[in-house]
C-alpha atoms as a PDB file:
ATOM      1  CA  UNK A   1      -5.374 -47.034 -10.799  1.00  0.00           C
ATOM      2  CA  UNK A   2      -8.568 -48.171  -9.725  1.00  0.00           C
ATOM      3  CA  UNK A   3      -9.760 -48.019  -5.641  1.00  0.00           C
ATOM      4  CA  UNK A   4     -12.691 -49.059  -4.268  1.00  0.00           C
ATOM      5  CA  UNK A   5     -14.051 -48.353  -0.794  1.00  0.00           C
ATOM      6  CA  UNK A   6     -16.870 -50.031   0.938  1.00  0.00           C
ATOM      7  CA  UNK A   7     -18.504 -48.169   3.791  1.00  0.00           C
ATOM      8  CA  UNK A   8     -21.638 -50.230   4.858  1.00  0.00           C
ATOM      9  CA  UNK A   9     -23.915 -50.197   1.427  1.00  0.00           C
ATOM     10  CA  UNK A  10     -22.250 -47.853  -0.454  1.00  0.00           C
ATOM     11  CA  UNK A  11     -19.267 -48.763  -2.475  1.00  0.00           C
ATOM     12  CA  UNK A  12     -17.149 -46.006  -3.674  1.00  0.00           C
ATOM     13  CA  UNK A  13     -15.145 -45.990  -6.905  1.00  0.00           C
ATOM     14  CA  UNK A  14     -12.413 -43.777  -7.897  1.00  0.00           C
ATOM     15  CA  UNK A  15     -10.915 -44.085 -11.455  1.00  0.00           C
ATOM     16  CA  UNK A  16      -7.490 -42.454 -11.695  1.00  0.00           C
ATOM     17  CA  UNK A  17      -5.265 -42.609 -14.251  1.00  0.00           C
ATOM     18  CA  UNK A  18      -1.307 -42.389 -13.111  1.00  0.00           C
ATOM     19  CA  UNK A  19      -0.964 -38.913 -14.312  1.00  0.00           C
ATOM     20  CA  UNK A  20      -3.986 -37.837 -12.977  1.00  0.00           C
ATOM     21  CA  UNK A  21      -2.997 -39.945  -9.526  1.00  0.00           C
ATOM     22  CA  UNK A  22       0.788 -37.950  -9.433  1.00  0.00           C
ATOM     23  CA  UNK A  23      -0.823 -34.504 -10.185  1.00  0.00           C
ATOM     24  CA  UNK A  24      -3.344 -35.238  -7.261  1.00  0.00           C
ATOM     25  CA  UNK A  25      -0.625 -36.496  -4.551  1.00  0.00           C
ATOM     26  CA  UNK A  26       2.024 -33.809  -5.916  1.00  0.00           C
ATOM     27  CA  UNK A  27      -0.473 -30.383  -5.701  1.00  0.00           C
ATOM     28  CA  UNK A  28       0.171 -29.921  -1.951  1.00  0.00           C
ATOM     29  CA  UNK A  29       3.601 -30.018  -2.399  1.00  0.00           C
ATOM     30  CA  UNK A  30       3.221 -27.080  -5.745  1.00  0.00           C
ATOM     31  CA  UNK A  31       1.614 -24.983  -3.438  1.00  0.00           C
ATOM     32  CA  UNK A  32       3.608 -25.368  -1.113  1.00  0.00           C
ATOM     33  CA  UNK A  33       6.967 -24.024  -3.549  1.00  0.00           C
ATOM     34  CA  UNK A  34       4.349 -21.481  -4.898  1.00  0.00           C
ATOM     35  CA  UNK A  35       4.129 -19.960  -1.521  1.00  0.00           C
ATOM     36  CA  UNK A  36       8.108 -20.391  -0.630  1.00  0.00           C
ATOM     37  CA  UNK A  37       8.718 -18.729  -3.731  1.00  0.00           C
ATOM     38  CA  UNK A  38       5.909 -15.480  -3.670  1.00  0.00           C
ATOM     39  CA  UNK A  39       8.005 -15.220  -0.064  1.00  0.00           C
ATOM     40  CA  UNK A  40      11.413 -15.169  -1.239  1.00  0.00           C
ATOM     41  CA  UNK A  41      10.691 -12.155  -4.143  1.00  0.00           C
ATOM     42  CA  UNK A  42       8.763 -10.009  -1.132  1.00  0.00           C
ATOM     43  CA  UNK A  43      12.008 -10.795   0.714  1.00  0.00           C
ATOM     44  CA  UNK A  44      14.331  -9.663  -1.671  1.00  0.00           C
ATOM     45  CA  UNK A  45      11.813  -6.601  -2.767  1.00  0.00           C
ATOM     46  CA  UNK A  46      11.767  -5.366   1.084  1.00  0.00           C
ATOM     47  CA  UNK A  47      16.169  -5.988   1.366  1.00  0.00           C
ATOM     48  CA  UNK A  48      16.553  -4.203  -1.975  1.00  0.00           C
ATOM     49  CA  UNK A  49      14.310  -1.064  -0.421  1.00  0.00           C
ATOM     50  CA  UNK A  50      15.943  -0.983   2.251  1.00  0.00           C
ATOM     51  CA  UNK A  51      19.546  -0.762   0.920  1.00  0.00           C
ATOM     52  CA  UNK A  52      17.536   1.637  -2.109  1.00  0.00           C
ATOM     53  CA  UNK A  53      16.357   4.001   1.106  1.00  0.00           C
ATOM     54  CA  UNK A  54      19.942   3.772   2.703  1.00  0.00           C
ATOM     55  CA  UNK A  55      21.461   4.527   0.245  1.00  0.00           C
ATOM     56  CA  UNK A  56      19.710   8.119  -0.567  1.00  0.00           C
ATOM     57  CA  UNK A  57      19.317   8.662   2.820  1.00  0.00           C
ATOM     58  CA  UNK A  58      23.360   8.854   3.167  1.00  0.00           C
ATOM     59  CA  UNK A  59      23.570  11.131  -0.247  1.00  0.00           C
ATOM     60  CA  UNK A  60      20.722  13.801   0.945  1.00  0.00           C
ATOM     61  CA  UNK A  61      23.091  13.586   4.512  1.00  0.00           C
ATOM     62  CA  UNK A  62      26.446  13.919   2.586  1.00  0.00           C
ATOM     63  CA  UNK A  63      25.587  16.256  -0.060  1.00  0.00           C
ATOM     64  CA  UNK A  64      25.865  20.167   1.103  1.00  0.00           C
ATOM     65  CA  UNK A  65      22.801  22.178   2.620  1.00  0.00           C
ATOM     66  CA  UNK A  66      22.450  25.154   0.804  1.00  0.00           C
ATOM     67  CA  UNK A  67      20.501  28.290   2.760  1.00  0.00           C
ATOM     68  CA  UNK A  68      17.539  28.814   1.834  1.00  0.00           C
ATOM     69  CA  UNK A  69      16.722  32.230   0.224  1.00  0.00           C
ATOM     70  CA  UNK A  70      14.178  34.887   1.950  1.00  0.00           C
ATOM     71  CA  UNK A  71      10.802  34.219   0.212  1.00  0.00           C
ATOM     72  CA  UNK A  72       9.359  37.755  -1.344  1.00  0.00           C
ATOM     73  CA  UNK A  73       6.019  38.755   0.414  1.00  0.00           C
ATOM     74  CA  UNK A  74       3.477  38.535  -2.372  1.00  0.00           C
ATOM     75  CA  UNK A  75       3.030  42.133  -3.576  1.00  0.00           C
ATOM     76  CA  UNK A  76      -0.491  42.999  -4.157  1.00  0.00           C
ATOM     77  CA  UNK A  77      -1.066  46.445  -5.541  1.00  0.00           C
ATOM     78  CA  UNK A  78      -3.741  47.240  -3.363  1.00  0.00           C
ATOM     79  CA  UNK A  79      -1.697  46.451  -0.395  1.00  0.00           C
ATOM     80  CA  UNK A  80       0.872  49.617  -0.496  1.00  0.00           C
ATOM     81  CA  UNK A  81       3.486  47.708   1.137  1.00  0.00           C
ATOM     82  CA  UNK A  82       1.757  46.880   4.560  1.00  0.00           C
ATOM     83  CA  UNK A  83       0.524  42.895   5.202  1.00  0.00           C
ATOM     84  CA  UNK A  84      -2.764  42.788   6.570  1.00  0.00           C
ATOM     85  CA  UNK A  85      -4.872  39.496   7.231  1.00  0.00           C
ATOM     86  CA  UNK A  86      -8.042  39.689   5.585  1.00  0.00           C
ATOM     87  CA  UNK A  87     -10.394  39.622   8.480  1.00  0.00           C
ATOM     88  CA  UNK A  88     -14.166  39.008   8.748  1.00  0.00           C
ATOM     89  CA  UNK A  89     -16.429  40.376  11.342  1.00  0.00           C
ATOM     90  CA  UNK A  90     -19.683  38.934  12.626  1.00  0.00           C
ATOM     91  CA  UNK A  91     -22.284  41.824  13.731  1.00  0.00           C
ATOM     92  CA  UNK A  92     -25.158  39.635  15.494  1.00  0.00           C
ATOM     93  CA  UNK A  93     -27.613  42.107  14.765  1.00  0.00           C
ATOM     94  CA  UNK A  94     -27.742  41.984  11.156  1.00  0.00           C
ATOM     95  CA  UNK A  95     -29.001  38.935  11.621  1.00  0.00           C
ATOM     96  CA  UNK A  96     -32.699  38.284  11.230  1.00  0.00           C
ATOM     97  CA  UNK A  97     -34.923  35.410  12.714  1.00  0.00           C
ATOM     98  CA  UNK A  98     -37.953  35.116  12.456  1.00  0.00           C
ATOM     99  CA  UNK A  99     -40.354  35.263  15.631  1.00  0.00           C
ATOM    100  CA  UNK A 100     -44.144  33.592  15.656  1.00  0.00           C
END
């Protein structure tokens, strides 16, 4: 398919072939199923989630809470039994600055 377009001096020509001319009119509309189609997977990734994090949500609810045990103090053998936190003390006059 040949066109020609005249706009004051300059004439345009545009040399398409049919293929080339179907491909050309036809890519708006393949970008357009492109996009419907990226949407309709996210769609069905997000519903099949959703039922994924219903689904476990009802099994941790059903299933039985066990109590859970008393956690052991950590033993050290310095410690002789008694928990202290370590603590650290700040004595501002150890500190030295320097005076000119």
């Amino acid at each position: 398919m040949t066109t020609a377009t005249t706009l004051g001096d300059a004439v345009f020509s545009l040399n398409m072939t049919r293929g080339e001319d179907a491909l050309y009119k036809s890519s708006g509309a393949i970008v357009a199923a492109i996009v419907v189609v990226v949407i309709i997977i996210v769609t069905l990734v997000l519903i099949l989630l959703k039922m994924y994090n219903r689904r476990m949500r009802t099994r941790r609810e059903l299933e039985p809470k066990s109590p859970k045990p008393p956690v052991p103090p950590a033993l050290d053998p310095n410690s002789n039994g008694s928990q202290q936190p370590a603590t650290v003390t700040f004595d501002p006059a150890n500190v030295h600055v320097e005076t000119r």
